[in-house]
Protein backbone atom coordinates (compact mmCIF):
# COMPACT_ATOMS: atom_id res chain seq x y z
CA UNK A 1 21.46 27.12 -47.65
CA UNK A 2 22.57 23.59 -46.97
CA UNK A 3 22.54 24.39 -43.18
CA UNK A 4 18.83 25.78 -43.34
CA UNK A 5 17.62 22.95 -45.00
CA UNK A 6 19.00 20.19 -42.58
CA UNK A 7 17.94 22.58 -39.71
CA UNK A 8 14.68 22.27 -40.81
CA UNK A 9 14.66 18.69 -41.62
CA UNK A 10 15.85 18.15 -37.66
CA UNK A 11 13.06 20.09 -36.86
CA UNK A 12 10.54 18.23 -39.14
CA UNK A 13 11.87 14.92 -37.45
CA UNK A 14 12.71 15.75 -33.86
CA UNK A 15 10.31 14.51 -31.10
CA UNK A 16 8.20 16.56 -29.89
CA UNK A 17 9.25 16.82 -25.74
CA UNK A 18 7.42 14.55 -23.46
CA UNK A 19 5.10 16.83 -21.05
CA UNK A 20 6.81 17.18 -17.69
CA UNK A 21 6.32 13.83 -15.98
CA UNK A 22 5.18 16.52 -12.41
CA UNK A 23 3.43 14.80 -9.34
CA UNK A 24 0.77 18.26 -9.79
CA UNK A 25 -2.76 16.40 -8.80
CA UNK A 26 -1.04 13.96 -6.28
CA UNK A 27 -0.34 15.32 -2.45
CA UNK A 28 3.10 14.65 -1.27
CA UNK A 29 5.42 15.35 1.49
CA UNK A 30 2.59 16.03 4.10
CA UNK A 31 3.55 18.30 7.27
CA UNK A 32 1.57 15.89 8.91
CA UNK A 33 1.37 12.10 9.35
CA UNK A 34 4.00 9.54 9.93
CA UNK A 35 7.04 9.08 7.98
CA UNK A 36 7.48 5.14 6.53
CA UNK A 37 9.99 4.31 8.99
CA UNK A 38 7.45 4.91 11.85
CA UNK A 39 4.82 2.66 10.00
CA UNK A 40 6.70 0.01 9.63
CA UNK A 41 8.10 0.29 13.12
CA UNK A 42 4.15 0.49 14.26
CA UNK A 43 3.16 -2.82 12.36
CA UNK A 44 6.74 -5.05 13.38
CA UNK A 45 5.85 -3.88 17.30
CA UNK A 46 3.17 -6.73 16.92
CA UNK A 47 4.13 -9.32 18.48
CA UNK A 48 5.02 -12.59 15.67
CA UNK A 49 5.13 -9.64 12.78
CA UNK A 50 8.24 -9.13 11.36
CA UNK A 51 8.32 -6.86 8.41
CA UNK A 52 10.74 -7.48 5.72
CA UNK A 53 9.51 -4.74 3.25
CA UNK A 54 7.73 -1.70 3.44
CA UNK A 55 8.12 0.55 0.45
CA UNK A 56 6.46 3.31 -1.66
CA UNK A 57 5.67 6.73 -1.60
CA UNK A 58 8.14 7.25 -4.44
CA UNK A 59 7.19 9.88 -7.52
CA UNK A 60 4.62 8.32 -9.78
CA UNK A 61 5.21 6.39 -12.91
CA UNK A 62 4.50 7.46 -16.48
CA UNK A 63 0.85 6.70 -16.03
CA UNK A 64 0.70 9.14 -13.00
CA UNK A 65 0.28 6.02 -10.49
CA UNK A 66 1.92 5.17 -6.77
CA UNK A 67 0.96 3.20 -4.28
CA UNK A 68 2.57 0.95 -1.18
CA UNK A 69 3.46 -2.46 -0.90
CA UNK A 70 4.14 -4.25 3.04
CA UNK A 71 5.45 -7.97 3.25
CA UNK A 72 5.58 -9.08 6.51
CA UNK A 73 6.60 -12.80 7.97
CA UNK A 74 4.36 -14.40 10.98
CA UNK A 75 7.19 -15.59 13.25
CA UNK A 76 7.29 -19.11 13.78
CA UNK A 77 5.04 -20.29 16.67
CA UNK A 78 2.55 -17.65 16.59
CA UNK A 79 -0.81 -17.40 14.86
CA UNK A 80 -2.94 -14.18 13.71
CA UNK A 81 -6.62 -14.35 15.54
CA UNK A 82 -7.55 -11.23 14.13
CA UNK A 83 -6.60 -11.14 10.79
CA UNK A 84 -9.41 -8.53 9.93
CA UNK A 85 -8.14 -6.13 12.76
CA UNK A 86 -4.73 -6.35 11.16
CA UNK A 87 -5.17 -5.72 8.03
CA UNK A 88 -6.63 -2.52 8.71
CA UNK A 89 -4.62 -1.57 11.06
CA UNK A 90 -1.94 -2.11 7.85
CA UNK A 91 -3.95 -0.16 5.70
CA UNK A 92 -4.46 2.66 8.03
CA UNK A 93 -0.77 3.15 9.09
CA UNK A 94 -0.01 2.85 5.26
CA UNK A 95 -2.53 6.16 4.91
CA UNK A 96 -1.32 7.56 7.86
CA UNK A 97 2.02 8.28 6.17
CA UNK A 98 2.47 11.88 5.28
CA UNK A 99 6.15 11.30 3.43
CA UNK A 100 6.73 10.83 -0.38
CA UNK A 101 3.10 10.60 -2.36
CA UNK A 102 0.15 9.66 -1.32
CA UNK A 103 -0.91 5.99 -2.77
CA UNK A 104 -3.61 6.73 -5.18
CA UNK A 105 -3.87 3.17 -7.17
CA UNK A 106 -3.22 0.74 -4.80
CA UNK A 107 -1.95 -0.98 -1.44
CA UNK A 108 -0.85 -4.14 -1.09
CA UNK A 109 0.12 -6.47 1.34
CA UNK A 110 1.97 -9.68 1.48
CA UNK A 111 2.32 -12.30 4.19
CA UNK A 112 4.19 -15.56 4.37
CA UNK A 113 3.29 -17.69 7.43
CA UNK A 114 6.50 -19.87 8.61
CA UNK A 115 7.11 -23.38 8.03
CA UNK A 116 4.46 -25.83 9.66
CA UNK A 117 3.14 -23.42 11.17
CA UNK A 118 -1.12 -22.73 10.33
CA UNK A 119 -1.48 -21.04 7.30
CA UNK A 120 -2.85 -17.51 7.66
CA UNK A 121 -6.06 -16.36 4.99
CA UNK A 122 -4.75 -13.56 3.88
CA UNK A 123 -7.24 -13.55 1.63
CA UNK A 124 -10.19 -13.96 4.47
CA UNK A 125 -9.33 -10.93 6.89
CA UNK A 126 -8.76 -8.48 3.82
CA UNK A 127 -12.36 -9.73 3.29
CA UNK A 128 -13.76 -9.34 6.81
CA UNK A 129 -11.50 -6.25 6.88
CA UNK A 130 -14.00 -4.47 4.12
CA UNK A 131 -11.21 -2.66 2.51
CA UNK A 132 -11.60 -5.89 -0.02
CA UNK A 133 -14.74 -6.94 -1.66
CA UNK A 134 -15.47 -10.75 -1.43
CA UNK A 135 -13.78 -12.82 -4.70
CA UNK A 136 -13.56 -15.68 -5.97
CA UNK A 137 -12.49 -17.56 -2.69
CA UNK A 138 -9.00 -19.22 -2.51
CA UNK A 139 -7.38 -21.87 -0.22
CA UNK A 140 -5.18 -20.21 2.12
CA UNK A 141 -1.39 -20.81 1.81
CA UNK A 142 2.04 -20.29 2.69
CA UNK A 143 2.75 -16.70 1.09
CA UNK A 144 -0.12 -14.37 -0.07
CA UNK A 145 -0.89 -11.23 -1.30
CA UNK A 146 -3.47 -9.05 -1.59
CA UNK A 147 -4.24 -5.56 -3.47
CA UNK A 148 -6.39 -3.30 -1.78
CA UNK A 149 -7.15 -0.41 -5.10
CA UNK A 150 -7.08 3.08 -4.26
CA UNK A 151 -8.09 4.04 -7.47
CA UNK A 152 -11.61 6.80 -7.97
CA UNK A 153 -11.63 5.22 -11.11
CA UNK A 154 -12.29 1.80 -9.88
CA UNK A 155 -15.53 1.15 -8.23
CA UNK A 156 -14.06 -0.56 -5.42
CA UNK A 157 -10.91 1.55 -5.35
CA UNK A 158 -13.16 4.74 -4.95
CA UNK A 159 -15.25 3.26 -1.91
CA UNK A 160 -12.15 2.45 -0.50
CA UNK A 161 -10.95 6.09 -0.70
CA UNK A 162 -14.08 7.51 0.38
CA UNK A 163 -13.54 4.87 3.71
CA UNK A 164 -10.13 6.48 4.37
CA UNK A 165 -11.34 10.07 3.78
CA UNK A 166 -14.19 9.62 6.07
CA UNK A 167 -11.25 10.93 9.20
CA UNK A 168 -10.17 13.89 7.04
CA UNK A 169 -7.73 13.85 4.08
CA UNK A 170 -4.38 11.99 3.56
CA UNK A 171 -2.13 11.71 5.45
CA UNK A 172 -4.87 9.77 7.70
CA UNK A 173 -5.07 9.72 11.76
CA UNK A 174 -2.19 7.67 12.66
CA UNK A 175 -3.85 4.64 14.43
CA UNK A 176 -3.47 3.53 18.48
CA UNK A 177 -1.03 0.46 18.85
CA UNK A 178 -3.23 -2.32 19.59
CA UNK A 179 -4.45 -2.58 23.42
CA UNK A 180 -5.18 -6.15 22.64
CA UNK A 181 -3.00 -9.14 21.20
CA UNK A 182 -4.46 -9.71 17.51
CA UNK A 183 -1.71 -12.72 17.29
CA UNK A 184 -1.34 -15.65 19.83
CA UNK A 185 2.38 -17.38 20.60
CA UNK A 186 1.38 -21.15 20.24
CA UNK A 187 1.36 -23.62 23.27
């Protein structure tokens, strides 16, 4: 008797098992695409980009999120010129990854320009990029980030989606290696 009635106090006070924490609405491991080595590979064969961190693609947290985040150094004596045709070149070869999941909050992107050396505006070419609506404007400076949202829930998130669908689903067209230098080795 004793035994029935702590067996079903345990039951009365056990927790109730957490729902399977499954990747089911977000695509992963892609038989197309590029794997993250590549993309980072892609982005550091511009000339003054180093990249110090590329990572994501990983299962998605409790909230169901994932997304990518690439830091990348301008090397000292060079300058970006086209900061726009960077970023999205980022942003694309971020898509364009077919391994782990497939970033549906957010990308971002961190730069750090090197000492005395012209600050790059970060800020600016995700602007003139389109992949970020204008803000509130902010002086350029050493290190930035920025956070381009991926999320159908947020307005600019889903127009940003809808931009990257336009070539087909994820993983995206993996984009041409510049033809042209988008950074310039000072003097």
């Amino acid at each position: 008797m004793v035994a029935v009635i702590v067996s079903s106090l345990m039951a009365c006070t056990a927790p109730a098992p957490l729902p399977e924490q499954t990747p089911q609405s977000i695509p992963h491991d892609a038989d197309t695409g590029q794997t993250i080595a590549e993309a980072r590979e892609a982005i550091d064969a511009i000339p003054g980009i180093s990249v110090t961190d590329f990572a994501g693609g990983g299962p998605p947290n409790v909230k169901g999120n994932t997304g990518y985040t690439v830091v990348f150094n301008i090397e000292p004596g060079y300058t970006v010129t086209d900061g726009d045709l960077l970023v999205d070149y980022i942003v694309r070869n971020v898509w364009a990854v077919g391994e782990g999941h497939m970033p549906n909050t957010q990308i971002q992107i961190s730069a750090s320009t090197a000492d005395g050396e012209p600050f790059f505006d970060l800020t600016a070419a995700a602007e003139g990029s389109t992949w970020r609506s204008p803000k509130t404007s902010s002086a350029p400076s050493r290190h930035s980030s920025v956070i381009f949202p991926l999320s159908e829930d947020d307005p600019e998130g889903a127009v940003n989606l809808m931009k990257l669908k336009r070539g087909g689903s994820w993983p995206g067209v993996i984009p041409e290696p510049f033809s042209y230098d988008v950074t310039v080795k000072n003097g």
